[in-house]
C-alpha atoms as a PDB file:
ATOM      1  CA  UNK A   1     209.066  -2.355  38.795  1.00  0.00           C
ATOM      2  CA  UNK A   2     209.797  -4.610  36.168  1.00  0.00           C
ATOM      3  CA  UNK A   3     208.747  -7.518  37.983  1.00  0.00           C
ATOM      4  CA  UNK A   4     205.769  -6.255  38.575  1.00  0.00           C
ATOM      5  CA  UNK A   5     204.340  -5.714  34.943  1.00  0.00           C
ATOM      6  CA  UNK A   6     206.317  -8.949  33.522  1.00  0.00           C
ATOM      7  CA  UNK A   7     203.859 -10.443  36.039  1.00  0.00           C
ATOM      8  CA  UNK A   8     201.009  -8.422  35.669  1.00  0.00           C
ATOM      9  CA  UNK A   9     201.938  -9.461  31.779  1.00  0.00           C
ATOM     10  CA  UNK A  10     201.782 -12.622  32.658  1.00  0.00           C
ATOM     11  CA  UNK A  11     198.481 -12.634  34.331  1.00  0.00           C
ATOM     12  CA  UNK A  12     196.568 -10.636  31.694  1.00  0.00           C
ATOM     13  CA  UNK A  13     197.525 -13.092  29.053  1.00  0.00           C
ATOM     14  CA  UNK A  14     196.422 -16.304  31.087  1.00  0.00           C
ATOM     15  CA  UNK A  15     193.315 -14.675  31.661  1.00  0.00           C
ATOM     16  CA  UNK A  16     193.264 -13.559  27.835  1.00  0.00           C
ATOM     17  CA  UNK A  17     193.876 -17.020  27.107  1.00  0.00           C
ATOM     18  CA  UNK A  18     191.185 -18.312  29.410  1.00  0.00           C
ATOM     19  CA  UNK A  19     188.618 -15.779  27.650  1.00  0.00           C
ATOM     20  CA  UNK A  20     189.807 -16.919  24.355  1.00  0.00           C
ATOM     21  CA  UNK A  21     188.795 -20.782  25.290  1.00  0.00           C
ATOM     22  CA  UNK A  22     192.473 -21.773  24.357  1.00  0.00           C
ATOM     23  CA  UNK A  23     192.980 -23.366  28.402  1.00  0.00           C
ATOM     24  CA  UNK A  24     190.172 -24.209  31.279  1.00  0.00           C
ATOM     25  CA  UNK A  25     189.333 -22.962  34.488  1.00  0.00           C
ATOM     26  CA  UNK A  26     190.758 -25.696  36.491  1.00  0.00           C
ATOM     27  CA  UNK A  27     194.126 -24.694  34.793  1.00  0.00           C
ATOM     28  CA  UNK A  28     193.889 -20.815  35.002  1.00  0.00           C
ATOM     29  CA  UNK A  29     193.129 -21.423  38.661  1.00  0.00           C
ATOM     30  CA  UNK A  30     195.760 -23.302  39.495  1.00  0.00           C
ATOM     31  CA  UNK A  31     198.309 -20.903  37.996  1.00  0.00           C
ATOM     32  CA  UNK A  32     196.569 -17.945  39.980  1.00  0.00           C
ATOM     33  CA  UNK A  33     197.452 -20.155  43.354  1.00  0.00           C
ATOM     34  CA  UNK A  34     200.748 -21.073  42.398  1.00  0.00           C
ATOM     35  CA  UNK A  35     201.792 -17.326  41.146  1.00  0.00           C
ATOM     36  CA  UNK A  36     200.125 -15.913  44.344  1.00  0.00           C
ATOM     37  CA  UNK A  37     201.713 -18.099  46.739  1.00  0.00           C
ATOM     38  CA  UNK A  38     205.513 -18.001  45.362  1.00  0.00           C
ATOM     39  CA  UNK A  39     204.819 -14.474  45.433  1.00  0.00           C
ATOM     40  CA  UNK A  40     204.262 -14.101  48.985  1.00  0.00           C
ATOM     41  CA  UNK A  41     207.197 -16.431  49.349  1.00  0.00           C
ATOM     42  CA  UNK A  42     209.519 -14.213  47.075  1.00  0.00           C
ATOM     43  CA  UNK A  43     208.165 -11.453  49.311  1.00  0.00           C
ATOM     44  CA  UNK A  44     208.540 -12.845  52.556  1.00  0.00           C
ATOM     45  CA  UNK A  45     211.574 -14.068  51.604  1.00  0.00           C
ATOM     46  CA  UNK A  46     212.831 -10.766  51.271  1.00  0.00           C
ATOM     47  CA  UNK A  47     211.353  -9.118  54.234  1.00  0.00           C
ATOM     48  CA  UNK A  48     213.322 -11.555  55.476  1.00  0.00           C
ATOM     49  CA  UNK A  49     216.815 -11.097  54.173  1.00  0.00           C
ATOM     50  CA  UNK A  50     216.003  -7.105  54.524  1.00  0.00           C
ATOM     51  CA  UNK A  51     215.660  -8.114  58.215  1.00  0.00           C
ATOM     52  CA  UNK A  52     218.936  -9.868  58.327  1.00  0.00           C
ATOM     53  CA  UNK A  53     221.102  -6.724  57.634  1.00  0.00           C
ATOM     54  CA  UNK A  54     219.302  -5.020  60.859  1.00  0.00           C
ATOM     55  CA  UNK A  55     219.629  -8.337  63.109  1.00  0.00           C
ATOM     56  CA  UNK A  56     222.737 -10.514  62.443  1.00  0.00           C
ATOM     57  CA  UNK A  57     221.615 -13.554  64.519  1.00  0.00           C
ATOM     58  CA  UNK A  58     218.853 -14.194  61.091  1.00  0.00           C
END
């Protein structure tokens, strides 16, 4: 849970920032890919290791 809204924290104030004129696009965007992709890493990741305890050959 607390994952979630530090990143949901972190998200609303890049795009505040964005609004604000303080950073571009181009830089906003490639935040957005790079949060959104080590996300579904973290979270495959864990599928991963939840999978484990269920199949010990992983």
């Amino acid at each position: 849970m607390v994952t979630v809204l530090g990143t949901s924290l972190v998200l609303f104030t890049v795009v505040y920032a964005e609004k604000k004129g303080w950073v571009d696009k181009g830089k906003v965007r490639v935040i957005m890919h790079i949060g959104m992709n080590m996300g579904i890493l973290g979270s495959l990741l864990y599928f991963l290791y939840t999978l484990s305890s269920f199949l010990p050959f992983l």
